[in-house]
C-alpha atoms as a PDB file:
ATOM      1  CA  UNK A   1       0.000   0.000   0.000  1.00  0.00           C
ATOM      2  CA  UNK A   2       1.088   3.424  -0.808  1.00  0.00           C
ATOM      3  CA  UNK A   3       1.122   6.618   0.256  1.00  0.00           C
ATOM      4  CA  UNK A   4      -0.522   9.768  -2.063  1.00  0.00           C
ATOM      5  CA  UNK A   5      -0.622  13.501  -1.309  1.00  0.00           C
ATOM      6  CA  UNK A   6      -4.019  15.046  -2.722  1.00  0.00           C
ATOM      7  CA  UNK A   7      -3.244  18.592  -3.881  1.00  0.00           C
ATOM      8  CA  UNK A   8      -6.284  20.861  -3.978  1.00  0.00           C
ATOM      9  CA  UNK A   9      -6.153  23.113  -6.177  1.00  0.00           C
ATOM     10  CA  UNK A  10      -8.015  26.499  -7.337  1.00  0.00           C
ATOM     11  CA  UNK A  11     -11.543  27.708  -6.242  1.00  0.00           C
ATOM     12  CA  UNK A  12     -12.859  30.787  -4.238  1.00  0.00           C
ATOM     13  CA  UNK A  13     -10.447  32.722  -2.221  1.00  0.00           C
ATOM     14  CA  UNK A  14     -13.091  34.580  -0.469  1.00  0.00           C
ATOM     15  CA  UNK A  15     -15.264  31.554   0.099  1.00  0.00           C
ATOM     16  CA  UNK A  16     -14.386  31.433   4.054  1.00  0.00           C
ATOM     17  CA  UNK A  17     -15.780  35.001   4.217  1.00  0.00           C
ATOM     18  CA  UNK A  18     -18.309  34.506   1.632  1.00  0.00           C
ATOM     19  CA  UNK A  19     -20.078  31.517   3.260  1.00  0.00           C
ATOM     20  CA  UNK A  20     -22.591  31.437   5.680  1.00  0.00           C
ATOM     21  CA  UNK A  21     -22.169  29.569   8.996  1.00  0.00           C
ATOM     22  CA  UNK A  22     -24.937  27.493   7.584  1.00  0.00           C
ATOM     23  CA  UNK A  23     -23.503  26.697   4.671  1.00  0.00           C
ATOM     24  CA  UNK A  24     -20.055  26.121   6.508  1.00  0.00           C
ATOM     25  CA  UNK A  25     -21.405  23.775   8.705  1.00  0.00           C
ATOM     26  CA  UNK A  26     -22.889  21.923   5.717  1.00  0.00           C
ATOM     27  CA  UNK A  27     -19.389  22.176   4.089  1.00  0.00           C
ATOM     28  CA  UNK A  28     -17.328  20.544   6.796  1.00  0.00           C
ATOM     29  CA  UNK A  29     -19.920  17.970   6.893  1.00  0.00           C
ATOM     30  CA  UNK A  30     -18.970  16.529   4.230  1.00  0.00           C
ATOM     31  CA  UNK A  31     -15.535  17.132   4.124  1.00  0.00           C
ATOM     32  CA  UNK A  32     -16.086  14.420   7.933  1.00  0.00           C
ATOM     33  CA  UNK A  33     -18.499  12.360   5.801  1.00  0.00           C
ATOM     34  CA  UNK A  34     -15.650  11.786   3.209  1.00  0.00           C
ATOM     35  CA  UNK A  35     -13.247  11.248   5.261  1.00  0.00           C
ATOM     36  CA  UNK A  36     -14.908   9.232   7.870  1.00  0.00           C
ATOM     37  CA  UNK A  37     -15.477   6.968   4.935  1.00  0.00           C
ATOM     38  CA  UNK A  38     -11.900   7.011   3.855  1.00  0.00           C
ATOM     39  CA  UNK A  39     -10.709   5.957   7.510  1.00  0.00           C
ATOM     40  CA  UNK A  40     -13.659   3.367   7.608  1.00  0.00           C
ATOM     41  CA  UNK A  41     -11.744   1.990   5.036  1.00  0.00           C
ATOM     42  CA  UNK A  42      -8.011   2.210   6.190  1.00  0.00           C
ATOM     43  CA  UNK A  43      -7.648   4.418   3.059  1.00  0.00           C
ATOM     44  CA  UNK A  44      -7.385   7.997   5.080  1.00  0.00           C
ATOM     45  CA  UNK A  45      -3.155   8.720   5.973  1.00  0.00           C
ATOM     46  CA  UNK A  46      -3.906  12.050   7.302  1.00  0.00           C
ATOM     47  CA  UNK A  47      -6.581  14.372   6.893  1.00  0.00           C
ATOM     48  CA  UNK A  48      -4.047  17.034   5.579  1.00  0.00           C
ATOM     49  CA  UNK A  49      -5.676  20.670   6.091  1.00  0.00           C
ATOM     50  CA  UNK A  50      -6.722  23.906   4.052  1.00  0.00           C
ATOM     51  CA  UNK A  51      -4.627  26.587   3.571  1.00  0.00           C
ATOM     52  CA  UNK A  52      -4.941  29.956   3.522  1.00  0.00           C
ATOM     53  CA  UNK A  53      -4.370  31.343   0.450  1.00  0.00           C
ATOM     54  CA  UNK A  54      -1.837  34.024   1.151  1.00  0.00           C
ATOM     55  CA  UNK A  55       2.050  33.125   1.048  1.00  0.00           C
ATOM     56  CA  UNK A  56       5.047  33.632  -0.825  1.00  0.00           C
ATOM     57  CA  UNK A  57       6.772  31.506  -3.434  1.00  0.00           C
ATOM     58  CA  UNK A  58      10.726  31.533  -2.709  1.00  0.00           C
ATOM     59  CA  UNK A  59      13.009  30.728  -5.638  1.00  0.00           C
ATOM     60  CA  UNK A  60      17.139  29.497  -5.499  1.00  0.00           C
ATOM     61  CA  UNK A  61      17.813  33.119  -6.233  1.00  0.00           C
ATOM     62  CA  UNK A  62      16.277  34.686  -3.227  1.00  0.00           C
ATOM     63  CA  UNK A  63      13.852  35.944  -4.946  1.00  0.00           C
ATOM     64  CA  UNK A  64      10.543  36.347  -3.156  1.00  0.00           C
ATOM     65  CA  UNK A  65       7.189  37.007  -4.632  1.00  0.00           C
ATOM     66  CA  UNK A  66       3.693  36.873  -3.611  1.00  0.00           C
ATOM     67  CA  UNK A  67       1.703  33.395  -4.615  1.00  0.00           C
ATOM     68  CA  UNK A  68      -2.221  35.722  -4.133  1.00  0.00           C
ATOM     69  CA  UNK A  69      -0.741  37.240  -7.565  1.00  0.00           C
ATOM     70  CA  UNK A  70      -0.455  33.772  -9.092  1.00  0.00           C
ATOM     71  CA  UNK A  71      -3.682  32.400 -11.131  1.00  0.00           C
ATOM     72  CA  UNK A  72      -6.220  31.734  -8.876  1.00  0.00           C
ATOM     73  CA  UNK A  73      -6.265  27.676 -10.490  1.00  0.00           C
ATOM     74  CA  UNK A  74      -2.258  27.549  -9.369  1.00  0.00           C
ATOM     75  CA  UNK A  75      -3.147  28.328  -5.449  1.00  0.00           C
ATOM     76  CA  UNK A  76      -3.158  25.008  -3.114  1.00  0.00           C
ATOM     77  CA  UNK A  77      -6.122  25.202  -0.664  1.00  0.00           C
ATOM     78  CA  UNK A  78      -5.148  22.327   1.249  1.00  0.00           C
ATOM     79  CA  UNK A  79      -4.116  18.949   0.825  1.00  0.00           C
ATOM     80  CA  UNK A  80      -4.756  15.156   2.534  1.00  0.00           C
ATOM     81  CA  UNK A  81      -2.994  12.098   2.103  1.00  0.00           C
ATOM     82  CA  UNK A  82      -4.642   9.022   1.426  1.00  0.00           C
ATOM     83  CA  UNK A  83      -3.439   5.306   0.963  1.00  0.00           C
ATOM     84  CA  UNK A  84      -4.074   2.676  -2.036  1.00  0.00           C
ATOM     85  CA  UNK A  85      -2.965   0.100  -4.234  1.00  0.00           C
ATOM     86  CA  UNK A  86      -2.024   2.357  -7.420  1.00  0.00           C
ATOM     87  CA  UNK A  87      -2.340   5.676  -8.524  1.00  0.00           C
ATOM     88  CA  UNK A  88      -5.550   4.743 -10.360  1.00  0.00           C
ATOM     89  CA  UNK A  89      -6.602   3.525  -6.875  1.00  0.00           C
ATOM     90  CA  UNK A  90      -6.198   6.899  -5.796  1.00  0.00           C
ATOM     91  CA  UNK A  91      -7.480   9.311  -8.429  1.00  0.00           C
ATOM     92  CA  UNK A  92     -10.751   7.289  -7.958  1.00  0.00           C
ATOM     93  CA  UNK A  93     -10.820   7.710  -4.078  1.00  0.00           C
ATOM     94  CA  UNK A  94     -10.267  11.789  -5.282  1.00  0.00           C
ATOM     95  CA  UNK A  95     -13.928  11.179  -7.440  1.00  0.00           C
ATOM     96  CA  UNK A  96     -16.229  11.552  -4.058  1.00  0.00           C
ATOM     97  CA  UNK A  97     -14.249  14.123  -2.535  1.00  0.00           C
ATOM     98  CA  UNK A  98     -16.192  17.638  -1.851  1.00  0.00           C
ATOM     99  CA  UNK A  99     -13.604  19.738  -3.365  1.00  0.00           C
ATOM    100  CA  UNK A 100     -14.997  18.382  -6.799  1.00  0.00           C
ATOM    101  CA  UNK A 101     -18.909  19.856  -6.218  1.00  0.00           C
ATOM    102  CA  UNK A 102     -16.969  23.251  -7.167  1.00  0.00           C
ATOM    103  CA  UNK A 103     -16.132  24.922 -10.048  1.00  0.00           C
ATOM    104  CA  UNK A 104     -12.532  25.797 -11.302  1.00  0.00           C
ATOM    105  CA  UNK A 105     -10.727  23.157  -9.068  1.00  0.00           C
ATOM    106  CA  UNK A 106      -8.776  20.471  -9.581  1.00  0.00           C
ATOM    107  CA  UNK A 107      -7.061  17.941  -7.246  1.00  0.00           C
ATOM    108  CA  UNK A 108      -2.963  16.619  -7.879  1.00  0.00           C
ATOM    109  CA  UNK A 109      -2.505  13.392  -6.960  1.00  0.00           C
ATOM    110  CA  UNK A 110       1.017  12.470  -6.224  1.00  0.00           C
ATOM    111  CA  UNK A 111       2.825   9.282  -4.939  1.00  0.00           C
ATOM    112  CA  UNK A 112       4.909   9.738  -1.707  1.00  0.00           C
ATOM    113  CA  UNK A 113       8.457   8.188  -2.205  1.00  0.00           C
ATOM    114  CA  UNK A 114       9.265   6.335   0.505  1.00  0.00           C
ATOM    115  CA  UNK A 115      13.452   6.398   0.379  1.00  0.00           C
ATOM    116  CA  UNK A 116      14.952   3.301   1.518  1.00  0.00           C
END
């Protein structure tokens, strides 16, 4: 069994403030629902976490610039790692997720090298 990072990518980055408490609580139910049923199945590594949108991108140079003036689809919101067979395995673990009920997201899946 592996190890994959889910990247999520892109959406709303005013949604926190834009979203009722209703609507939040709604949201994070979900988000428990999914991965309740990812730990039901020994498939859940770690629940990960959002991030806030805000940072700074840091290249060899020194140079430092500011990731909110990126493209909104480049910005990581979070990320969760998850365990399978493949990376087929996991891409289709990624299909119920409740990132994927928005618009203008996507989610990277990405192996975790173990180094031996």
């Amino acid at each position: 069994m592996n190890e994959y990072m889910l990247i999520y990518q892109g959406g709303d980055p005013d949604w926190a403030e834009n979203t009722s408490p209703e609507e939040m609580g709604a949201i994070m139910g979900r988000w428990e629902a999914w991965m309740g049923k990812l730990a039901a199945a020994d498939k859940l590594a770690n629940g990960g976490a959002p991030l806030h949108y805000a940072g700074k991108r840091v290249t060899p140079d020194g140079v430092v610039t500011d990731i909110a003036a990126s493209e909104f689809k480049e910005l990581v919101s979070g990320y969760s790692v998850v365990k399978a067979g493949s990376l087929e395995e996991a891409c289709e673990l990624v299909k119920d997720c409740p990132i994927m009920e928005y618009p203008d997201v996507t989610v990277e899946v990405r192996q975790i090298q173990t180094l031996e």
